[in-house]
N, C-alpha and C. Protein backbone atom coordinates (compact mmCIF):
# COMPACT_ATOMS: atom_id res chain seq x y z
N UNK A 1 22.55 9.20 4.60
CA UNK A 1 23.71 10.05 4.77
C UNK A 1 24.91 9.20 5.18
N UNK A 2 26.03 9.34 4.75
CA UNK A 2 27.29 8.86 5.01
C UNK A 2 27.81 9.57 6.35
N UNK A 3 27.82 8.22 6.87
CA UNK A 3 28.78 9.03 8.32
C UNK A 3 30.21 8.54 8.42
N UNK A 4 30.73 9.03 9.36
CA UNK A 4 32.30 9.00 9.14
C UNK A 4 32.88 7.09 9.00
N UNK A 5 31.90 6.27 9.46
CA UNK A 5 32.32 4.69 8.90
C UNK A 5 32.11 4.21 7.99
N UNK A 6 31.45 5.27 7.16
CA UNK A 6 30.58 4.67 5.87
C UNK A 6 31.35 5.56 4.71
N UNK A 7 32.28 6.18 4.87
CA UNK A 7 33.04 6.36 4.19
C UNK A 7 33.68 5.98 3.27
N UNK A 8 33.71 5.61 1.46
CA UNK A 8 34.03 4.67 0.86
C UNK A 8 35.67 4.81 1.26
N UNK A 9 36.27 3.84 0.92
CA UNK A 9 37.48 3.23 1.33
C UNK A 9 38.58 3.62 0.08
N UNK A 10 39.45 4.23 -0.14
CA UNK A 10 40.29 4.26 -1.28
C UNK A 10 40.60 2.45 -2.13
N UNK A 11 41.64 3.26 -2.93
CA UNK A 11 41.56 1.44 -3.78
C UNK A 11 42.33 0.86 -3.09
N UNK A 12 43.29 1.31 -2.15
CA UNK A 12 44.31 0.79 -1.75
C UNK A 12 44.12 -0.34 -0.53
N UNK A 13 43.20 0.09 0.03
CA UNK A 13 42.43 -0.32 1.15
C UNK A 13 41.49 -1.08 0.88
N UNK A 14 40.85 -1.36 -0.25
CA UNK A 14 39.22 -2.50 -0.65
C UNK A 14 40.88 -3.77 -0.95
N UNK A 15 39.62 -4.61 -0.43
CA UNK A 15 39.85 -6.39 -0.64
C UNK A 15 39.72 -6.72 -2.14
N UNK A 16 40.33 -7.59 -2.34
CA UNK A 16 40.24 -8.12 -4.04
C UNK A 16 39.44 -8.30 -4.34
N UNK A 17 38.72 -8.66 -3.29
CA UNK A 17 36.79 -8.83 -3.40
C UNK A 17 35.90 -8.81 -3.92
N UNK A 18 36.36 -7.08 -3.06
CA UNK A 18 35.70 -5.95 -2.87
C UNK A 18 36.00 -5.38 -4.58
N UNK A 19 37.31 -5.38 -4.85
CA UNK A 19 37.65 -4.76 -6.46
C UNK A 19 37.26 -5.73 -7.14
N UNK A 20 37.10 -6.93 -7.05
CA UNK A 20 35.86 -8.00 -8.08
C UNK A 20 34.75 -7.63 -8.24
N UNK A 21 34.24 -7.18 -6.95
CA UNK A 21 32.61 -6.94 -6.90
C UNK A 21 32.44 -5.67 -8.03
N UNK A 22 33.44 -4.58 -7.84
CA UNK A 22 33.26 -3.40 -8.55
C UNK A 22 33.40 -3.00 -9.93
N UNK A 23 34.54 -4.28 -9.88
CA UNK A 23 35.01 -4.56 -11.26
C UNK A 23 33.28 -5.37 -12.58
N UNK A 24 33.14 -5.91 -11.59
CA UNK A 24 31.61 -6.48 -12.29
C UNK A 24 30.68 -5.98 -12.39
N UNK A 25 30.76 -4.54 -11.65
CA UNK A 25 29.31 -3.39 -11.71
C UNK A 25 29.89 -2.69 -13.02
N UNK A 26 31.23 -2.29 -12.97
CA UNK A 26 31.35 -1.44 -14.09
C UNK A 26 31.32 -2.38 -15.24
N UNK A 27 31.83 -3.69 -15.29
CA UNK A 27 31.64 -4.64 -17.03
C UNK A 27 30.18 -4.29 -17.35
N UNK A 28 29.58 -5.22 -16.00
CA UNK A 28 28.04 -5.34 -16.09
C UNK A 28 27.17 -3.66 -17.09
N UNK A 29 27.39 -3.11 -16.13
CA UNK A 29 26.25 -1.84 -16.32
C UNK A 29 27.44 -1.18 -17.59
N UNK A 30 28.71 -0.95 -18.00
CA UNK A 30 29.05 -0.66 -19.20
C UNK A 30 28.41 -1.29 -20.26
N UNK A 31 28.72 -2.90 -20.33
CA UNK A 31 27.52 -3.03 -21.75
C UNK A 31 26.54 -3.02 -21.46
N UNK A 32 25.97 -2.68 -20.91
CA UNK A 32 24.60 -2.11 -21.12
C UNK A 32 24.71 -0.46 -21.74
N UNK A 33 25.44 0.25 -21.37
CA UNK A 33 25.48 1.37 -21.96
C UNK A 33 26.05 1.11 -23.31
N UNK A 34 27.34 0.78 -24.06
CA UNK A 34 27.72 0.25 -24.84
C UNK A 34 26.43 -0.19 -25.80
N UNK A 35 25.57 -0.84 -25.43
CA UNK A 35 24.76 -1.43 -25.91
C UNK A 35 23.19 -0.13 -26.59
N UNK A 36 23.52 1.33 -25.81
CA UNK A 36 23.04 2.16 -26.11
C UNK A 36 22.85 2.63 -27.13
N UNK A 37 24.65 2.86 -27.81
CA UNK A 37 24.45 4.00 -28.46
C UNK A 37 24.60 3.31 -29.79
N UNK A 38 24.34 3.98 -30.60
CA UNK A 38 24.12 3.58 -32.07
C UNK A 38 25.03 3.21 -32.99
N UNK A 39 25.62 1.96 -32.61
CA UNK A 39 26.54 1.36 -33.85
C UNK A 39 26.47 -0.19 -33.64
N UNK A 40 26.25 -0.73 -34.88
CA UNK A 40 26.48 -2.32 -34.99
C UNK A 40 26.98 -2.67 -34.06
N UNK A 41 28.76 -2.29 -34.24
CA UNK A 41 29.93 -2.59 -34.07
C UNK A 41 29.86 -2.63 -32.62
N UNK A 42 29.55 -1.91 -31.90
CA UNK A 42 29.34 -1.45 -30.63
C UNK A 42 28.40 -2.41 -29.91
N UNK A 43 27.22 -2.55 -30.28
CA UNK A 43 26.22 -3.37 -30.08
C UNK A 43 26.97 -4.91 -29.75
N UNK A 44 27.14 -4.88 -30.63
CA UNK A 44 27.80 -6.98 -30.76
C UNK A 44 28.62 -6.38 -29.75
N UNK A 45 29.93 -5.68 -29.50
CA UNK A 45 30.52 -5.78 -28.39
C UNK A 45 29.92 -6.09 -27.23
N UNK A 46 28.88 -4.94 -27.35
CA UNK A 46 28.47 -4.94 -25.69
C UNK A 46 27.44 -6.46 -25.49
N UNK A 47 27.08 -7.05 -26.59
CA UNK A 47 26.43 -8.74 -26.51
C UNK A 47 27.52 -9.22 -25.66
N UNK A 48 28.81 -9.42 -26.50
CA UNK A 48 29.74 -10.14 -25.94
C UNK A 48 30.39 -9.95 -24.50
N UNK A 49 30.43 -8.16 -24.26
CA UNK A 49 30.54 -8.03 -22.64
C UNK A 49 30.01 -8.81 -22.08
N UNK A 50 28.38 -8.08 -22.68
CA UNK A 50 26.87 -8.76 -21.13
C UNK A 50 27.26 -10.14 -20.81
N UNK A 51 27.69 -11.05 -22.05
CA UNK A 51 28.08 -12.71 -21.98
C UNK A 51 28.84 -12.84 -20.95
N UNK A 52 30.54 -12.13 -21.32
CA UNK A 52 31.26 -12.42 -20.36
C UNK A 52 30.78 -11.85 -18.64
N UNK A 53 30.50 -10.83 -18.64
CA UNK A 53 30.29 -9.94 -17.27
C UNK A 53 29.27 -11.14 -16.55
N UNK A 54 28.07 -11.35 -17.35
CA UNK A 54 27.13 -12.40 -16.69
C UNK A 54 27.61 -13.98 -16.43
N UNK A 55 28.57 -14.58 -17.23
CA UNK A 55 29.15 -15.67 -16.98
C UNK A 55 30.21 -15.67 -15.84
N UNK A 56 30.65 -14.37 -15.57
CA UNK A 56 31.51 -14.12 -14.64
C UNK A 56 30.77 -13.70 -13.33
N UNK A 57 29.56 -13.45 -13.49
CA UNK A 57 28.77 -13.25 -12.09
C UNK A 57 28.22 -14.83 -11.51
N UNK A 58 27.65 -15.32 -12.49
CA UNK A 58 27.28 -16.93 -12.10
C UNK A 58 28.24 -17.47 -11.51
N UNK A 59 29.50 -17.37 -12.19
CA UNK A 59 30.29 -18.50 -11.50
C UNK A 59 31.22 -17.60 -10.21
N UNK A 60 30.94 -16.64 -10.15
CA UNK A 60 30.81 -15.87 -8.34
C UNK A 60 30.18 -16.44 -7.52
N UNK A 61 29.14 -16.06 -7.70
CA UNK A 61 27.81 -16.80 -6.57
C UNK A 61 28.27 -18.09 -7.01
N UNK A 62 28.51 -19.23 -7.66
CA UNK A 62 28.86 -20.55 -7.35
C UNK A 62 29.59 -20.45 -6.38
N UNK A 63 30.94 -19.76 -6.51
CA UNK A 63 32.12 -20.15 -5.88
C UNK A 63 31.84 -19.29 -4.54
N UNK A 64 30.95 -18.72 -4.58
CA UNK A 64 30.87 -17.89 -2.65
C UNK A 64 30.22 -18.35 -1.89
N UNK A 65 31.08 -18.14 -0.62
CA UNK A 65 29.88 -18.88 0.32
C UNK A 65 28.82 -17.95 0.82
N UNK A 66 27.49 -18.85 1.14
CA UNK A 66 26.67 -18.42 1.99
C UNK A 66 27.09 -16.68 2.60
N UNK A 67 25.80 -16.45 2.65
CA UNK A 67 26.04 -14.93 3.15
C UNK A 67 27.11 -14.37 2.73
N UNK A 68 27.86 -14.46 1.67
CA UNK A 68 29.37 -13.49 1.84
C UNK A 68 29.19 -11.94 1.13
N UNK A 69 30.10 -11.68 0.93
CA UNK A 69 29.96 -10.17 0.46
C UNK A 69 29.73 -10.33 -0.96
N UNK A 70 30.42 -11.41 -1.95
CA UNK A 70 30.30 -11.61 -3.22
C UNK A 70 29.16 -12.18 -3.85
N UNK A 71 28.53 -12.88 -2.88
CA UNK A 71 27.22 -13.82 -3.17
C UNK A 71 26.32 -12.55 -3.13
N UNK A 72 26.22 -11.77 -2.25
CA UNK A 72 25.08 -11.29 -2.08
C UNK A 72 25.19 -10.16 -3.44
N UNK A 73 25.86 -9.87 -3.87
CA UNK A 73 26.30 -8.92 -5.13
C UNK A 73 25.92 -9.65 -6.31
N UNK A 74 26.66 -10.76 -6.33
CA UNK A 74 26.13 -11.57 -7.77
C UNK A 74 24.91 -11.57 -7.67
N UNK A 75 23.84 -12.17 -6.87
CA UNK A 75 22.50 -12.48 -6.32
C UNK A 75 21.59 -11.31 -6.83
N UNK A 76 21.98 -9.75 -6.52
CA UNK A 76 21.97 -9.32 -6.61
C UNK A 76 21.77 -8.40 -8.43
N UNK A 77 23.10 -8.60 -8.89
CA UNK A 77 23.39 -8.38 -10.29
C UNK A 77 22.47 -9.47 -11.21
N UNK A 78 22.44 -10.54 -10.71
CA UNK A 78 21.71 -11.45 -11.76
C UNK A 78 20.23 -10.72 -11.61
N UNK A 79 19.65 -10.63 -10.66
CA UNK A 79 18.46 -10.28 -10.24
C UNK A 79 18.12 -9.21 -11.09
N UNK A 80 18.89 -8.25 -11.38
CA UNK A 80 19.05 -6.64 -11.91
C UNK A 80 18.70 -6.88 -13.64
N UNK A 81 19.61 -8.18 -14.06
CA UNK A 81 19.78 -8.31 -15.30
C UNK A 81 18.61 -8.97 -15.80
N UNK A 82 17.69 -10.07 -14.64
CA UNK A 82 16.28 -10.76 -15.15
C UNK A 82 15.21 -10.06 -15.06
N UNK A 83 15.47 -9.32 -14.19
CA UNK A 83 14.38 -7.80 -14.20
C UNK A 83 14.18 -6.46 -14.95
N UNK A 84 15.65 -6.52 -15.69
CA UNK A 84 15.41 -5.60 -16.43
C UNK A 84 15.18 -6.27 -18.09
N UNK A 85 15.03 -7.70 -18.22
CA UNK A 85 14.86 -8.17 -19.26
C UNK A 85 13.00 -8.58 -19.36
N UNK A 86 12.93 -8.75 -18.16
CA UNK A 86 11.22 -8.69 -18.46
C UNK A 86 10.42 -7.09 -18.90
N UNK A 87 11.36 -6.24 -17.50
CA UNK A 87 10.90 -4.92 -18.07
C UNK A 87 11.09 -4.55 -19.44
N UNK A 88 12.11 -4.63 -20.38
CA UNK A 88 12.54 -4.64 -21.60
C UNK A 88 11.42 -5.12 -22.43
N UNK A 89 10.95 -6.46 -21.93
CA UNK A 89 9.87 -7.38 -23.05
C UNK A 89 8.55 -6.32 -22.96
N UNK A 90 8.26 -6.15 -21.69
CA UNK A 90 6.91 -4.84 -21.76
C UNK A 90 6.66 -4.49 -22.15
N UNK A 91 8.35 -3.29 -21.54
CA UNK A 91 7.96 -1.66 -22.15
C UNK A 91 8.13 -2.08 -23.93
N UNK A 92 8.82 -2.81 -24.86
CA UNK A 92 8.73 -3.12 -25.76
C UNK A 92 7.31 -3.59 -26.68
N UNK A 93 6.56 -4.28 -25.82
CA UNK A 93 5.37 -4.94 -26.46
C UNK A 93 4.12 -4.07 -26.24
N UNK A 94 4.52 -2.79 -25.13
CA UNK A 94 3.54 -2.06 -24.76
C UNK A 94 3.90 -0.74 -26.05
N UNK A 95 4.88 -0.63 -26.07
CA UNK A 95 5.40 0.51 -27.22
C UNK A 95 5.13 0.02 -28.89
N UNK A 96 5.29 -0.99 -28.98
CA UNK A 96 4.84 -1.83 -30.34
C UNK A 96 3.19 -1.73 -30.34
N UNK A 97 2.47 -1.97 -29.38
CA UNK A 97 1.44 -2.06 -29.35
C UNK A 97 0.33 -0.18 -29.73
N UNK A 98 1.13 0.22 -28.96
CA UNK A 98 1.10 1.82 -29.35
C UNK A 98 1.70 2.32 -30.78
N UNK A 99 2.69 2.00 -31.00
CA UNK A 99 2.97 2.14 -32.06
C UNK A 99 2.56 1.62 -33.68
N UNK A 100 1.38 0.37 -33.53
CA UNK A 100 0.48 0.11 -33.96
C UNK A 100 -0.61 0.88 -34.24
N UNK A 101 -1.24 1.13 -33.12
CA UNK A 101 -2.62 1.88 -32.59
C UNK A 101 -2.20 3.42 -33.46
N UNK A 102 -0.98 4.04 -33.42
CA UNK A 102 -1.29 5.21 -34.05
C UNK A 102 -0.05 5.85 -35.15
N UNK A 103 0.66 4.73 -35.96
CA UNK A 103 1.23 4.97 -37.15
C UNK A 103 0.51 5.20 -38.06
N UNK A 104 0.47 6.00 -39.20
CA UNK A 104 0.41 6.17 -40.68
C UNK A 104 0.91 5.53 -41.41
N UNK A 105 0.16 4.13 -42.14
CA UNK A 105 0.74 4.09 -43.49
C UNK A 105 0.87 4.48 -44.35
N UNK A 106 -0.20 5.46 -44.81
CA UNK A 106 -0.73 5.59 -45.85
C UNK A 106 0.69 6.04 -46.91
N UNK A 107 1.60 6.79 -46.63
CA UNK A 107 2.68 7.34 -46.99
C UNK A 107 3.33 5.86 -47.71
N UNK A 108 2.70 4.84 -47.34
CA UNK A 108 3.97 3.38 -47.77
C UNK A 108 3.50 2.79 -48.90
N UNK A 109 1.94 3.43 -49.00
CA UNK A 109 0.82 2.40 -49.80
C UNK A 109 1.51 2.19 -51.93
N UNK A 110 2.29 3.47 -52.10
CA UNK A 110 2.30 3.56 -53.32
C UNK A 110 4.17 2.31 -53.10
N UNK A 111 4.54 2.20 -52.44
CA UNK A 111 6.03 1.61 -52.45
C UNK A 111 5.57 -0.18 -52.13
N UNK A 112 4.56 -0.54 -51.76
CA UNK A 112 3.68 -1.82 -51.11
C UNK A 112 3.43 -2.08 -52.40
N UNK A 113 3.03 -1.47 -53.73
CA UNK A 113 2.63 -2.42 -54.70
C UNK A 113 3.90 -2.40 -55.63
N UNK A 114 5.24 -1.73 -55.68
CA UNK A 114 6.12 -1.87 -56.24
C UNK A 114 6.96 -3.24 -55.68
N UNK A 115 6.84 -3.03 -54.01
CA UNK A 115 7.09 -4.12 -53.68
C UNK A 115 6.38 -5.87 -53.94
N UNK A 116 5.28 -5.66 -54.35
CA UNK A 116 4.15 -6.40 -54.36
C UNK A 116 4.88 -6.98 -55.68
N UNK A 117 4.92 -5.78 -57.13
CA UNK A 117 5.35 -6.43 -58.11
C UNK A 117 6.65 -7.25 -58.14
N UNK A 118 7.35 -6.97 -57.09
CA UNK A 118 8.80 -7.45 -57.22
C UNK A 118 9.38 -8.54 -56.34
N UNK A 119 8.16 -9.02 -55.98
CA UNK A 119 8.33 -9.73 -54.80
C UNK A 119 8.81 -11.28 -54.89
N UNK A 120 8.37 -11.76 -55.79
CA UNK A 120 9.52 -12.86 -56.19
C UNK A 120 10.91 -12.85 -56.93
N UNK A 121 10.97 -11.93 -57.31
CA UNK A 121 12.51 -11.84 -57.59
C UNK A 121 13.12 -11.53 -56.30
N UNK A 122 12.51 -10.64 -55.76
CA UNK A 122 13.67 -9.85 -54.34
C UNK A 122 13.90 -11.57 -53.35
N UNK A 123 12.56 -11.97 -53.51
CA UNK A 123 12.93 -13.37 -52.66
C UNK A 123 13.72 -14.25 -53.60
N UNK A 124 13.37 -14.92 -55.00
CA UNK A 124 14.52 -15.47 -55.28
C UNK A 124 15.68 -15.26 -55.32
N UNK A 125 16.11 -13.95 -55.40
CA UNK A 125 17.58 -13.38 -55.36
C UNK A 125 18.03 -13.34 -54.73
N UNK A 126 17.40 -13.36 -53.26
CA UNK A 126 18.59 -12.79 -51.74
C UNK A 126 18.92 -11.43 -51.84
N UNK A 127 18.44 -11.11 -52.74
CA UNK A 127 19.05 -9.58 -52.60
C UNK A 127 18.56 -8.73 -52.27
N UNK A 128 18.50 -8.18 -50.69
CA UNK A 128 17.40 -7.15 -50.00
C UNK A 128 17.69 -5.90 -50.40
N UNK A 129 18.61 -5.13 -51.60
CA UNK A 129 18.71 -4.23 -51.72
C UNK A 129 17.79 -3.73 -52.39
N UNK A 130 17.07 -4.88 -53.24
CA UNK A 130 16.22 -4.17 -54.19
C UNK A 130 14.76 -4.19 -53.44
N UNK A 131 14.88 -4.71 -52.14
CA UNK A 131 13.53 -4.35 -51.28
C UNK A 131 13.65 -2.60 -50.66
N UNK A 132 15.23 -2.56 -50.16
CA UNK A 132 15.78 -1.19 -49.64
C UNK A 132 14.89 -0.27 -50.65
N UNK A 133 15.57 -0.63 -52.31
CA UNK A 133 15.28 0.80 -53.10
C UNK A 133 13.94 0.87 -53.54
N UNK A 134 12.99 -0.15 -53.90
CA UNK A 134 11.99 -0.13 -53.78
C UNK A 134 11.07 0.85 -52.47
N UNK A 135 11.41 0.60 -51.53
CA UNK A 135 10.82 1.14 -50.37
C UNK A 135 11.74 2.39 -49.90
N UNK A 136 12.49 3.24 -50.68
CA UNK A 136 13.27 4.18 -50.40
C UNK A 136 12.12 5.18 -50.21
N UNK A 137 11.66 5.61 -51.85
CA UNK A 137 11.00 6.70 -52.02
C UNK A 137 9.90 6.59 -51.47
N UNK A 138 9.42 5.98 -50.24
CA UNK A 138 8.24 6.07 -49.14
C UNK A 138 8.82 6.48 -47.93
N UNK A 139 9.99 6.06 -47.54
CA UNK A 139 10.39 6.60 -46.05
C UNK A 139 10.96 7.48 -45.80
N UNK A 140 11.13 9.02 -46.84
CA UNK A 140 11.13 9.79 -45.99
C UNK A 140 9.78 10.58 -45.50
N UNK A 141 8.71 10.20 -46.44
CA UNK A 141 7.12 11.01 -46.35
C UNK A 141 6.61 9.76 -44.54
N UNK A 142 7.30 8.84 -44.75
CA UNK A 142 6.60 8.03 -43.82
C UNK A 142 7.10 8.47 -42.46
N UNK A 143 8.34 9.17 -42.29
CA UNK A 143 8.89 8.91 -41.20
C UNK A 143 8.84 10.35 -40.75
N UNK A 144 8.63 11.24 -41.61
CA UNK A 144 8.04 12.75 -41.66
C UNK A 144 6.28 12.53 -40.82
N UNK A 145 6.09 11.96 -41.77
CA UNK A 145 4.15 11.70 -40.68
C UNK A 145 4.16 11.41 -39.25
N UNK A 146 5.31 10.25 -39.27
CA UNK A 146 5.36 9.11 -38.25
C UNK A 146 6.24 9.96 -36.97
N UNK A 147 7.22 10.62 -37.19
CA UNK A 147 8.21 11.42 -36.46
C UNK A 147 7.95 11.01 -34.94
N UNK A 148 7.07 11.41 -34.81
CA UNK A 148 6.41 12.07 -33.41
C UNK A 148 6.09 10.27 -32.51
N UNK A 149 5.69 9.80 -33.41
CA UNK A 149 5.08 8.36 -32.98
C UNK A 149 6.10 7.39 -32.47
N UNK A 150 7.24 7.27 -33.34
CA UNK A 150 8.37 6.98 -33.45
C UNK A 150 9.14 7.42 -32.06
N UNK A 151 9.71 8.28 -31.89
CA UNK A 151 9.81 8.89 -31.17
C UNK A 151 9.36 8.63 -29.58
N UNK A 152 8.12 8.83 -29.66
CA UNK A 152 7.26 8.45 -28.45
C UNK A 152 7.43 6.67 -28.05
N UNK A 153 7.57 6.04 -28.96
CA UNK A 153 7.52 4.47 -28.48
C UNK A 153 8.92 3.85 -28.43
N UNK A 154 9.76 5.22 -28.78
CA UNK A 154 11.55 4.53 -28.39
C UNK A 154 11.37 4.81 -27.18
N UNK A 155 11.20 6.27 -26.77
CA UNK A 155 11.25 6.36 -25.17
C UNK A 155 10.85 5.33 -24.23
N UNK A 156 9.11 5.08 -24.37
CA UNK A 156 8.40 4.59 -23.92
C UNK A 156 9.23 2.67 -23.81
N UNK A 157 9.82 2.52 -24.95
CA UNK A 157 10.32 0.67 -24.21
C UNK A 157 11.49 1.42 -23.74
N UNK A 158 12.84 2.23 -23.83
CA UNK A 158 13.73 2.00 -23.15
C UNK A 158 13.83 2.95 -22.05
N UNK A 159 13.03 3.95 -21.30
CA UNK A 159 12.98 4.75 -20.30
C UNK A 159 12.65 3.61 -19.40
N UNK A 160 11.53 2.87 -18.99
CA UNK A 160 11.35 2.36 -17.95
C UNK A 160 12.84 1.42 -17.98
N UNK A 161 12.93 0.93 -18.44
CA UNK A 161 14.56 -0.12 -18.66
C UNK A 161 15.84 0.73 -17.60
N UNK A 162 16.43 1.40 -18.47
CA UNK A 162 17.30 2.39 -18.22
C UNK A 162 17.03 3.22 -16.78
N UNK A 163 16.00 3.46 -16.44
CA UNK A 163 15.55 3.95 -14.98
C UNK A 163 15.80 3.24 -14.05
N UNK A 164 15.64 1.76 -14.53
CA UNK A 164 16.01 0.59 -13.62
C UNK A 164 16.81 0.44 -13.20
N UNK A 165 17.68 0.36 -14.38
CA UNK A 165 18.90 -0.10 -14.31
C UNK A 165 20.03 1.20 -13.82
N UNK A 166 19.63 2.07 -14.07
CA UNK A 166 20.43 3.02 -13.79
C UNK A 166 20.27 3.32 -11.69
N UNK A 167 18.90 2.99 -11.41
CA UNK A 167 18.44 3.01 -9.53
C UNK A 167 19.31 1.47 -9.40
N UNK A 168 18.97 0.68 -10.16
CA UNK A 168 19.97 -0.89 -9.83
C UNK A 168 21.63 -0.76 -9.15
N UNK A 169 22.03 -0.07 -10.39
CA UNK A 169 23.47 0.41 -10.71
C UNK A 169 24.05 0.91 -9.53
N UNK A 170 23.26 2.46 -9.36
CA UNK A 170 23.63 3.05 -8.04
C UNK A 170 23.59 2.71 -7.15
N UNK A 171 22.55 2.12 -6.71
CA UNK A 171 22.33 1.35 -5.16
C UNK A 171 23.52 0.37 -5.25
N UNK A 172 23.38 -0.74 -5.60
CA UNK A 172 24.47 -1.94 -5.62
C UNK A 172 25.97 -1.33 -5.93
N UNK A 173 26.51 -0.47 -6.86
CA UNK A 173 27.53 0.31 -6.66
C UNK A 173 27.87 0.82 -5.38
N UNK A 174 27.05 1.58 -5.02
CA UNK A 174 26.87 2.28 -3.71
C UNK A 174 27.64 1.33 -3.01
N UNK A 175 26.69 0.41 -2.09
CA UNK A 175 27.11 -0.51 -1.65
C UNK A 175 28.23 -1.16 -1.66
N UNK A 176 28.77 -1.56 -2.77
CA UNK A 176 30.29 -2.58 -3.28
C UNK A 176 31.21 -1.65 -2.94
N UNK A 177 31.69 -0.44 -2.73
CA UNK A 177 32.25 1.00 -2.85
C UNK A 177 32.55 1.10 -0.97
N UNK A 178 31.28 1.25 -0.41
CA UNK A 178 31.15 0.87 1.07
C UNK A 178 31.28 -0.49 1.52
N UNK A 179 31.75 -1.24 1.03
CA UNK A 179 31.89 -3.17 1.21
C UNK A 179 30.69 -3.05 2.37
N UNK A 180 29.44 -3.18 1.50
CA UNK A 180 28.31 -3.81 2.75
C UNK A 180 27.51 -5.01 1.20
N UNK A 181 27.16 -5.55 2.10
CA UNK A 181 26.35 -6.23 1.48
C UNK A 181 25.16 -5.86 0.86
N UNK A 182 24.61 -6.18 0.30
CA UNK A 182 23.32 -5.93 -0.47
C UNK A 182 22.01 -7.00 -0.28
């Protein structure tokens, strides 16, 4: 519970710091959201955020001293970002692994020997379109079977992720907002 000293502080009143520290929760944890939603375009941005936001946390904690308010934040944020990249590899290899164990091919089997016949041209050519149309008229029967499976193993790698990061976010926000350390 917030008591009357723990009161976050207007902007007028936080240290440059303090608006560094905050300024790097929102880059930070934006591309990661950025990085959510469904567009190329969007995606590569939010690569290039995470780059800058994370190159800009390293060379924080370089430049802070011992115990300070900024060190313990970067320390902090890096920590958030190597932890949620192992969790990522997991829940990913644990969802692939499931998603193995109970897909349907069978729906692909008649588009596998069209591909089969065409398979040195599509490779000499470079041209993956004719792998696309080849394998058209199988994915919508495949992804009709599969729906449910699909489905189940997106959740499954990016829920534990996103849970993380989202308890990460708040807490350390929290904190930077109340200038306490972390």
């Amino acid at each position: 519970m917030d008591t009357a000293d723990q009161a976050p502080q207007t902007p007028e009143k936080m240290s440059s710091e303090q608006r560094k520290i905050i300024a790097l929760y929102l880059l930070f944890f934006g591309s990661i959201i950025l990085g959510v939603l469904p567009s190329l375009y969007t995606a590569l941005f939010s690569v290039v955020l995470l780059a800058v936001s994370m190159t800009a946390i390293y060379l924080l904690r370089e430049h802070s001293t011992n115990d300070s308010f900024s060190k313990s934040h970067a320390i902090f944020l890096i920590r958030t970002f190597w932890t949620a990249n192992l969790y990522l590899v997991i829940s990913t290899v644990g969802s692939v692994l499931i998603f193995l164990m109970f897909v349907k091919l069978s729906p692909l089997n008649p588009c596998v020997h069209t591909v089969m016949d065409h398979a040195e041209s599509i490779l000499l050519s470079n041209d993956y379109t004719l792998l696309t149309k080849a394998v058209a008229p199988c994915e919508e029967k495949f992804m009709a079977l599969n729906d449910k499976v699909i489905f189940i193993c997106v959740i499954l790698a990016a829920f534990p992720v996103l849970a993380y990061l989202t308890a990460r976010f708040t807490r350390g926000f929290r904190k930077a907002v109340l200038d306490r350390n972390i």
